[in-house]
PDB file of N, CA and C in Angstrom:
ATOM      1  N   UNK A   1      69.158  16.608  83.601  1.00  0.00           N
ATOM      2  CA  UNK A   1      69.262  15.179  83.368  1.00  0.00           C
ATOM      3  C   UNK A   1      69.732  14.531  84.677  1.00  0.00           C
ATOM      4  N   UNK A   2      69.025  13.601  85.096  1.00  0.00           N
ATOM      5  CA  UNK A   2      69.053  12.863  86.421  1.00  0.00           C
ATOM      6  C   UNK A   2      70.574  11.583  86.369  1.00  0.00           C
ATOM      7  N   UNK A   3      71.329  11.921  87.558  1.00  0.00           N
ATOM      8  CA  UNK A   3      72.268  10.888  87.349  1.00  0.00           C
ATOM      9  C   UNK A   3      71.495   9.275  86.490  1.00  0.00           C
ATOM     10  N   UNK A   4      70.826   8.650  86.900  1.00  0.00           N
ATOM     11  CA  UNK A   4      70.567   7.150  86.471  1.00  0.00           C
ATOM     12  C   UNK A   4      70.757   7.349  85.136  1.00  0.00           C
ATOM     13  N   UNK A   5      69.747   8.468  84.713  1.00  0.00           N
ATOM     14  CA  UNK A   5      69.557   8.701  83.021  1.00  0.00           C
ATOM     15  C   UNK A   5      71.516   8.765  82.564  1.00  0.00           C
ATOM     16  N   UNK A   6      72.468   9.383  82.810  1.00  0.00           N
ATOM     17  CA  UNK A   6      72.766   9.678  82.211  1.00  0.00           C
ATOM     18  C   UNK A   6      74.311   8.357  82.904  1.00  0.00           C
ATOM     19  N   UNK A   7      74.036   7.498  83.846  1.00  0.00           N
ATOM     20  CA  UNK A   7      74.941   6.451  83.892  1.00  0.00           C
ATOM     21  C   UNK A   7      74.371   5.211  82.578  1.00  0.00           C
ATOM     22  N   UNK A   8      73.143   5.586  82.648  1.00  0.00           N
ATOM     23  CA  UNK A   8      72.052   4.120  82.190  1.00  0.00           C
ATOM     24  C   UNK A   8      72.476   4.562  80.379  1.00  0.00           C
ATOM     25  N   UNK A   9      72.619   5.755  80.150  1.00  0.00           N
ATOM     26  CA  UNK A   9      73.319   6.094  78.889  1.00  0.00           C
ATOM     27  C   UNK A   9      74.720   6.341  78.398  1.00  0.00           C
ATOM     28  N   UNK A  10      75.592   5.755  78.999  1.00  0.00           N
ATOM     29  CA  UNK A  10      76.926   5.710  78.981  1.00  0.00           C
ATOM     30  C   UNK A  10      77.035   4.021  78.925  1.00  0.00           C
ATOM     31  N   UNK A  11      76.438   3.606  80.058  1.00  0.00           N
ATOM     32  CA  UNK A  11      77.062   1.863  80.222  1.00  0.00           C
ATOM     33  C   UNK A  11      75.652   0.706  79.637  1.00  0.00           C
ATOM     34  N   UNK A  12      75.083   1.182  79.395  1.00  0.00           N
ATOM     35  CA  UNK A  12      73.650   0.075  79.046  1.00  0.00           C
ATOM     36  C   UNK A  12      73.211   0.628  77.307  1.00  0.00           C
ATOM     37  N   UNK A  13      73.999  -0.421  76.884  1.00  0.00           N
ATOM     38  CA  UNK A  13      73.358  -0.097  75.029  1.00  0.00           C
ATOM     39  C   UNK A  13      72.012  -0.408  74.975  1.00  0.00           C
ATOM     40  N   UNK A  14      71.448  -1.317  75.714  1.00  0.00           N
ATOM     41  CA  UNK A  14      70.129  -1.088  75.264  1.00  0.00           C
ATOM     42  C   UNK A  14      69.223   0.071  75.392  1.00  0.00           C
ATOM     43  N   UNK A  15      69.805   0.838  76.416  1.00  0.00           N
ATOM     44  CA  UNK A  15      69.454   2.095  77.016  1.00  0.00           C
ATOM     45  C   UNK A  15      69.371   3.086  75.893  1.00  0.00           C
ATOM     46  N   UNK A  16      70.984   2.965  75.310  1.00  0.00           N
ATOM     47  CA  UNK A  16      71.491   3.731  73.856  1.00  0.00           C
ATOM     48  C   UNK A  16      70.531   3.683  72.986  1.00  0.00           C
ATOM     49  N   UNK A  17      70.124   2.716  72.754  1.00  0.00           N
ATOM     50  CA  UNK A  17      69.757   1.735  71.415  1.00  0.00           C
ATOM     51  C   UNK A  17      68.515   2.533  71.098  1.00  0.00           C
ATOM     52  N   UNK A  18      67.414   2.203  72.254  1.00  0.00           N
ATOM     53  CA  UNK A  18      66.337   2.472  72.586  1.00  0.00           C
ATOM     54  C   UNK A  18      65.960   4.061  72.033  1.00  0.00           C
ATOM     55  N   UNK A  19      66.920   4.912  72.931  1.00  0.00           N
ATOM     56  CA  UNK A  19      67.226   6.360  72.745  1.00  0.00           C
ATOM     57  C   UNK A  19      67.462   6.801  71.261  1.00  0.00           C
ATOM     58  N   UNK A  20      67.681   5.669  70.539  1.00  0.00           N
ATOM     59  CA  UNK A  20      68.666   6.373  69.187  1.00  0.00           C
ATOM     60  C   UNK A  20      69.925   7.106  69.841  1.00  0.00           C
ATOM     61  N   UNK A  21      70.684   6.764  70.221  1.00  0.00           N
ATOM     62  CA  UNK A  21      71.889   7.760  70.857  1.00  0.00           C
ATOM     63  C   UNK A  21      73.033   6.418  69.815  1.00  0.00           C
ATOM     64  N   UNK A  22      72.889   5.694  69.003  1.00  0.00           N
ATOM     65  CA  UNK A  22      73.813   5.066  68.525  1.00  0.00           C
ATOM     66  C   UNK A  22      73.278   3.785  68.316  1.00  0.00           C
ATOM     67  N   UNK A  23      73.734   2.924  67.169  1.00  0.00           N
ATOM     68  CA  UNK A  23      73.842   1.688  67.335  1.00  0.00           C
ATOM     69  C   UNK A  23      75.260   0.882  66.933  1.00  0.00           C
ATOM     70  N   UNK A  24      75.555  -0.041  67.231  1.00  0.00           N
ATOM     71  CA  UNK A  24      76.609  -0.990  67.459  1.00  0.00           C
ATOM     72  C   UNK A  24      76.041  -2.496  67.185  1.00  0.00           C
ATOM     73  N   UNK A  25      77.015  -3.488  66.514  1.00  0.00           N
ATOM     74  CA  UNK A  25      76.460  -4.540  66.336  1.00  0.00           C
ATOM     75  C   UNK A  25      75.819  -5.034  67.546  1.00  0.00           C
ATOM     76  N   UNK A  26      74.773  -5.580  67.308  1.00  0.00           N
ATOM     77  CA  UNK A  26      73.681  -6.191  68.479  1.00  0.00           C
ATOM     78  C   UNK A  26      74.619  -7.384  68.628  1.00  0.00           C
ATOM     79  N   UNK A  27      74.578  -7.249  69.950  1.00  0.00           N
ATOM     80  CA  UNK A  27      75.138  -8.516  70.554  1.00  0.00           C
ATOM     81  C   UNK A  27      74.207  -9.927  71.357  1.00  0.00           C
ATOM     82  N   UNK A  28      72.903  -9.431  71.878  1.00  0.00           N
ATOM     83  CA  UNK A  28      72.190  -9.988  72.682  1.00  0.00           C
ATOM     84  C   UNK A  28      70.934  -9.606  72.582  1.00  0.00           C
ATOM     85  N   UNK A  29      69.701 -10.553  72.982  1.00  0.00           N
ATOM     86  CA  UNK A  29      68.493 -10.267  72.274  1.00  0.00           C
ATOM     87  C   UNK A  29      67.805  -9.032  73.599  1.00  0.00           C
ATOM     88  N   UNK A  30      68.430  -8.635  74.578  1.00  0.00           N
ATOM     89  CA  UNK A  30      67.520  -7.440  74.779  1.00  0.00           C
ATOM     90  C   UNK A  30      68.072  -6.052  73.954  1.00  0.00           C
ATOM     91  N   UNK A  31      69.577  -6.360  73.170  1.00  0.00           N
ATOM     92  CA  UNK A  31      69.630  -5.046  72.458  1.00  0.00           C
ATOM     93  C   UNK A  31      68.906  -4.654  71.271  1.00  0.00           C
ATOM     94  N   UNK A  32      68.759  -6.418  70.893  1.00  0.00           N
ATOM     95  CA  UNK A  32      67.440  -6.606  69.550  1.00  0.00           C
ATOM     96  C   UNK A  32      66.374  -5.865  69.710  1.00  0.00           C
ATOM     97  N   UNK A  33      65.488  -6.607  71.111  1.00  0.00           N
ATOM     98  CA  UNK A  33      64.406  -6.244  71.420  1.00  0.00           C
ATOM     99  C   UNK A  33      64.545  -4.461  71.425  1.00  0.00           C
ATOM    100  N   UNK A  34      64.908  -4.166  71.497  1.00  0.00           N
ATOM    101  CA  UNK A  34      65.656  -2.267  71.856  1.00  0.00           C
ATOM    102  C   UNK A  34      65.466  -1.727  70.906  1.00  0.00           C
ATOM    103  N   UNK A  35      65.952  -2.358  69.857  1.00  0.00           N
ATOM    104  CA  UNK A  35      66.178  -1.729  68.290  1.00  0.00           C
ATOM    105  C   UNK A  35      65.056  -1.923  67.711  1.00  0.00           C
ATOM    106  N   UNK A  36      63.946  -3.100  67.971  1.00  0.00           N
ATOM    107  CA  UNK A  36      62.606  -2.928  67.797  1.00  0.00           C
ATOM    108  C   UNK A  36      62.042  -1.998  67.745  1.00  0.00           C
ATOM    109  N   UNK A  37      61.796  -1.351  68.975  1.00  0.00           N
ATOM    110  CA  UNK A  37      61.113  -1.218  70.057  1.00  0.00           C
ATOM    111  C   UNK A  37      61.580   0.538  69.320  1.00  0.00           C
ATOM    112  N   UNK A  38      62.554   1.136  69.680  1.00  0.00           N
ATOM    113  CA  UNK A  38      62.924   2.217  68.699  1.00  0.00           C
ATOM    114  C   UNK A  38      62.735   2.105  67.281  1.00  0.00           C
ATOM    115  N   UNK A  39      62.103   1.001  66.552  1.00  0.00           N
ATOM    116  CA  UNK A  39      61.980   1.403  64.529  1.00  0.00           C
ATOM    117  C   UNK A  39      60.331   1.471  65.153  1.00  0.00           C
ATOM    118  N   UNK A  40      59.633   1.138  66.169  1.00  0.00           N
ATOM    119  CA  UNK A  40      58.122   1.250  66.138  1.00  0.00           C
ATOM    120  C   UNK A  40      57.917   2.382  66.598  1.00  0.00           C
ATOM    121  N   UNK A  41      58.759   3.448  67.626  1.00  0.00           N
ATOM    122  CA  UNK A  41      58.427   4.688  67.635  1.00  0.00           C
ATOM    123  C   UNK A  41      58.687   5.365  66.848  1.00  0.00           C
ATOM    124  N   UNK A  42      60.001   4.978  65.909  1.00  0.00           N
ATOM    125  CA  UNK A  42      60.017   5.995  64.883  1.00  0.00           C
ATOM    126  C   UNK A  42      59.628   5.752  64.085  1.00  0.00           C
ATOM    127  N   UNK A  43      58.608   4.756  63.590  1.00  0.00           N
ATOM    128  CA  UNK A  43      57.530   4.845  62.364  1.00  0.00           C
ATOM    129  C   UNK A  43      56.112   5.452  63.245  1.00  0.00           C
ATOM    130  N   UNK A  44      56.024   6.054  64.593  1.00  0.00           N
ATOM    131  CA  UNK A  44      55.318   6.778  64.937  1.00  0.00           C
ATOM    132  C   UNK A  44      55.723   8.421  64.556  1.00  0.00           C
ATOM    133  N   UNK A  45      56.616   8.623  64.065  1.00  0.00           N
ATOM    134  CA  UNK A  45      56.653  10.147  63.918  1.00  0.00           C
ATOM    135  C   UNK A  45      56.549  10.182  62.609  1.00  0.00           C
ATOM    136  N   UNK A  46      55.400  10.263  62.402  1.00  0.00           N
ATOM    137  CA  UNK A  46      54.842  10.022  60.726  1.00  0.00           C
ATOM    138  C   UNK A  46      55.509  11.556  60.123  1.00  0.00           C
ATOM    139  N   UNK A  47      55.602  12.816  60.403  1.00  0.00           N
ATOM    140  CA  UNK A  47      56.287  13.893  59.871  1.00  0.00           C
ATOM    141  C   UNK A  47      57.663  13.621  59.279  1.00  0.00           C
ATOM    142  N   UNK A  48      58.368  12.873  60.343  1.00  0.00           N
ATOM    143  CA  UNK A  48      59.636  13.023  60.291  1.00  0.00           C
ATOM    144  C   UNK A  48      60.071  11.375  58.912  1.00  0.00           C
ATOM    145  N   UNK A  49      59.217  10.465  59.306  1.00  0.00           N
ATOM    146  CA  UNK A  49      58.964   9.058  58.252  1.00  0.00           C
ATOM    147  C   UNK A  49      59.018   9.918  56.975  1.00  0.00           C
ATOM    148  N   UNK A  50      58.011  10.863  56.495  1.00  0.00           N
ATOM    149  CA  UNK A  50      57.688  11.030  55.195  1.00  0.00           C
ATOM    150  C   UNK A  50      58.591  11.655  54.832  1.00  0.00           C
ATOM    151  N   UNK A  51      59.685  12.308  55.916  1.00  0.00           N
ATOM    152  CA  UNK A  51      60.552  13.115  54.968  1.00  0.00           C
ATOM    153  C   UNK A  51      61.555  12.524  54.852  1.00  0.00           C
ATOM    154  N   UNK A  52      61.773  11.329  54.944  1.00  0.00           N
ATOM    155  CA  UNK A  52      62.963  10.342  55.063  1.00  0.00           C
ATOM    156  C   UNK A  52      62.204   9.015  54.611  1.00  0.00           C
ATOM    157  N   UNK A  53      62.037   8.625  53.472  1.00  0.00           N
ATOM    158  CA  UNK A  53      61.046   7.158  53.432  1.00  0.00           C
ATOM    159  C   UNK A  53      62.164   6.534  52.861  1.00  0.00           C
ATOM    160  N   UNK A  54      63.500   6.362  52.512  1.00  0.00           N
ATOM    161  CA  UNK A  54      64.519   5.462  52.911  1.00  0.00           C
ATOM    162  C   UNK A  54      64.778   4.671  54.434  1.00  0.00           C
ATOM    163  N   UNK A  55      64.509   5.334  55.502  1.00  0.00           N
ATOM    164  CA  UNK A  55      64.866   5.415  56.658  1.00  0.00           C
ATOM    165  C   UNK A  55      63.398   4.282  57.511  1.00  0.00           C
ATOM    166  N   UNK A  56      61.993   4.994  56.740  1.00  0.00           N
ATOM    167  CA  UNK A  56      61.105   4.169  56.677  1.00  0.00           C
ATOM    168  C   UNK A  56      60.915   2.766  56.561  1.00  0.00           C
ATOM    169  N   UNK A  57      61.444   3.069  55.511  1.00  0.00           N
ATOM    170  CA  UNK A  57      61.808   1.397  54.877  1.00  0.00           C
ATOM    171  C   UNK A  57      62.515   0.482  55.597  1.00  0.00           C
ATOM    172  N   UNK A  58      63.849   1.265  55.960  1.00  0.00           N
ATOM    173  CA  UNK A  58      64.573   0.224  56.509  1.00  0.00           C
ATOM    174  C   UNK A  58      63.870  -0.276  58.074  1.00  0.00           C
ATOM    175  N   UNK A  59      63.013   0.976  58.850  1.00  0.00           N
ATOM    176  CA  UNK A  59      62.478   0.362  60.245  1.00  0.00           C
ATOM    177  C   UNK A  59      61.397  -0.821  59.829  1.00  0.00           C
ATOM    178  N   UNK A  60      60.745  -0.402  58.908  1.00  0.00           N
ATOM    179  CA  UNK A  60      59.789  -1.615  58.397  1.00  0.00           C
ATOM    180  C   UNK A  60      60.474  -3.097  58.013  1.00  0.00           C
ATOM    181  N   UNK A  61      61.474  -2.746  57.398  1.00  0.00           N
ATOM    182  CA  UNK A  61      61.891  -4.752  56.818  1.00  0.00           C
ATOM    183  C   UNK A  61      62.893  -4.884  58.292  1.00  0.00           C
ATOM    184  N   UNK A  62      63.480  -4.228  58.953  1.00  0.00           N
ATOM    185  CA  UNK A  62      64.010  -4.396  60.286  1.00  0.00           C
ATOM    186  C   UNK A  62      62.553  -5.723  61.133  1.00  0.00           C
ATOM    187  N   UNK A  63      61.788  -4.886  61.317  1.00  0.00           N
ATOM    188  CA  UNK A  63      60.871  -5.293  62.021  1.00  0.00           C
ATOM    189  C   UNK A  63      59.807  -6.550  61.070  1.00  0.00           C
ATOM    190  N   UNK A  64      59.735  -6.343  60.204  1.00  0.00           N
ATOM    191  CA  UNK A  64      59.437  -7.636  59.305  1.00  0.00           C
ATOM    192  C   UNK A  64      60.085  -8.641  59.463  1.00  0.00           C
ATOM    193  N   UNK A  65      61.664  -8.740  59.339  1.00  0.00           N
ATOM    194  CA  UNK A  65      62.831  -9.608  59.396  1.00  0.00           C
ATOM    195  C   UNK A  65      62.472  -9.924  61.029  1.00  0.00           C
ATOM    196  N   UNK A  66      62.663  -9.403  61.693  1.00  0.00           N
ATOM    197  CA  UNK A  66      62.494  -9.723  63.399  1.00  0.00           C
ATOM    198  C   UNK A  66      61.711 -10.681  63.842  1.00  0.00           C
ATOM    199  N   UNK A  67      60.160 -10.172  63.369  1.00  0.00           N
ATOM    200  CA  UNK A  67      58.693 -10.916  63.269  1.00  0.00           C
ATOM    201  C   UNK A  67      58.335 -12.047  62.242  1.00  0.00           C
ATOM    202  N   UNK A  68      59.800 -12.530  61.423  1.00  0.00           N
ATOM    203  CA  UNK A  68      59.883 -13.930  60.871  1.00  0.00           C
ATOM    204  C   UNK A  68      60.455 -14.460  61.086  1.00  0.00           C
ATOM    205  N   UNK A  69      61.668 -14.176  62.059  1.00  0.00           N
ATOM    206  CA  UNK A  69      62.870 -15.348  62.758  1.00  0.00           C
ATOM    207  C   UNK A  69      63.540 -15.287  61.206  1.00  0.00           C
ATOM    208  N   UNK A  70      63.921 -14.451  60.543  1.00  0.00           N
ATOM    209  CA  UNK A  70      64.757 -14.290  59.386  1.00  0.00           C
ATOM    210  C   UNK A  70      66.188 -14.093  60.325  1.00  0.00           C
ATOM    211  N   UNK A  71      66.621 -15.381  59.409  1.00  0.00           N
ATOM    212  CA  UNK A  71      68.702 -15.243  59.772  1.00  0.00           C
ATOM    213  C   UNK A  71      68.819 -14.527  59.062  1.00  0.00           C
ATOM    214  N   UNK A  72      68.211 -13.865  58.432  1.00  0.00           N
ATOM    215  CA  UNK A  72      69.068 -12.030  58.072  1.00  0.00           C
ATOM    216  C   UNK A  72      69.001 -11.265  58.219  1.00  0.00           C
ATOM    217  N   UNK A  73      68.500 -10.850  59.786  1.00  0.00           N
ATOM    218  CA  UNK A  73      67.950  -9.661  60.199  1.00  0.00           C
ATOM    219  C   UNK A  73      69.570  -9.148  60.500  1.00  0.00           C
ATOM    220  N   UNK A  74      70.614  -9.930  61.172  1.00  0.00           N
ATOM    221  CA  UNK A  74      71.399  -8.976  61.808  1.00  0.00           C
ATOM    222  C   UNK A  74      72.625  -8.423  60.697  1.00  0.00           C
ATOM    223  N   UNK A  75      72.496  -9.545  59.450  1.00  0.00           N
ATOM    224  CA  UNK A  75      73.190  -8.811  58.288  1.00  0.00           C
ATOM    225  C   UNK A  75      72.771  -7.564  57.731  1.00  0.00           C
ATOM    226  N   UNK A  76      71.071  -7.541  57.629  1.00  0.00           N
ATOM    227  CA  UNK A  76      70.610  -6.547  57.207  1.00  0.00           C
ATOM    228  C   UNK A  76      70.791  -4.952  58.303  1.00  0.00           C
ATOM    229  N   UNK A  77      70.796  -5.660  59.404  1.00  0.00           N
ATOM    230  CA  UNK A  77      71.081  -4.544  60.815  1.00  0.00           C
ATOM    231  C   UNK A  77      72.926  -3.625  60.428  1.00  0.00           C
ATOM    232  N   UNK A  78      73.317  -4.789  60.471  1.00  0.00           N
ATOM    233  CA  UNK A  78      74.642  -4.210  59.997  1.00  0.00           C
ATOM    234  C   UNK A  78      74.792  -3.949  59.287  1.00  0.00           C
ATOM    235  N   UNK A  79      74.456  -4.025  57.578  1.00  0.00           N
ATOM    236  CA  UNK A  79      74.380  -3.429  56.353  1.00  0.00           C
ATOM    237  C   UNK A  79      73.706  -1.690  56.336  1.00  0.00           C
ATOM    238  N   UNK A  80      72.741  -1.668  57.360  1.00  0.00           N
ATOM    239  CA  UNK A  80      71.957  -0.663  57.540  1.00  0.00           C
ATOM    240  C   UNK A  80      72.513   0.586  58.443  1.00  0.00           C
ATOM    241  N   UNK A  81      73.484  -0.143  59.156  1.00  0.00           N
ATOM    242  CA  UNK A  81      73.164   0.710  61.195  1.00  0.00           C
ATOM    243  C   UNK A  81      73.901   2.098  60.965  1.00  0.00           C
ATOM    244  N   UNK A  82      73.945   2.479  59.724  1.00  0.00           N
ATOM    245  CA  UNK A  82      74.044   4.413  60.263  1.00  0.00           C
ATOM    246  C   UNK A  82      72.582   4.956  60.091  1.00  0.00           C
ATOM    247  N   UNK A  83      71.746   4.168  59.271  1.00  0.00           N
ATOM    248  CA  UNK A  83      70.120   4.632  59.307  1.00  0.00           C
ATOM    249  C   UNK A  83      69.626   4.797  60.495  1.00  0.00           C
ATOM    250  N   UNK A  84      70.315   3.837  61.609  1.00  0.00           N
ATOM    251  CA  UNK A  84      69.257   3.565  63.063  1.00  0.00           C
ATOM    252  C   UNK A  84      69.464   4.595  63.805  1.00  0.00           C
ATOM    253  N   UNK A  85      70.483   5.705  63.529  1.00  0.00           N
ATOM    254  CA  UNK A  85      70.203   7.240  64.431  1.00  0.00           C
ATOM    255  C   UNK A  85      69.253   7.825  64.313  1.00  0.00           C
ATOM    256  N   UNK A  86      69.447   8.453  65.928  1.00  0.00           N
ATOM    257  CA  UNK A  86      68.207   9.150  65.614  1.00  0.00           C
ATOM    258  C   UNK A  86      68.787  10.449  65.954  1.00  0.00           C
TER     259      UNK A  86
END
């Protein structure tokens, strides 16, 4: 593991976020954009989706809520955020 990788994963949550290495209340819209951006790869690992379709669910209305400007995406984020490990 290359120093950047592993400063850029200690001090940059979006870095985290991205990774699944944790989530934390989103504070700012590139950690949003992050947490996106990670529920669309992990509704790419269709193996790992089907054996978890709770987990499914929640990346789907995550990203539904996002893609309607719903003021309840970040209640629902926080109601949710031990699902967002990866």
């Amino acid at each position: 593991m290359n120093l950047i990788h592993k400063l850029r994963g200690k001090y940059d949550e979006s870095y985290r976020i991205l990774h699944g290495w944790g989530l934390s209340p989103i504070r700012n819209n590139r950690e949003l954009k992050a947490l996106i951006e990670f529920c669309y790869k992990e509704l790419e690992r269709d193996k790992e989706t089907r054996l978890y379709p709770k987990r499914k669910e929640i990346f789907l209305v995550t990203i539904d809520l996002y893609n309607t400007d719903s003021m309840h995406l970040n209640g629902y984020i926080n109601d949710n955020i031990d699902w967002y490990w990866n």
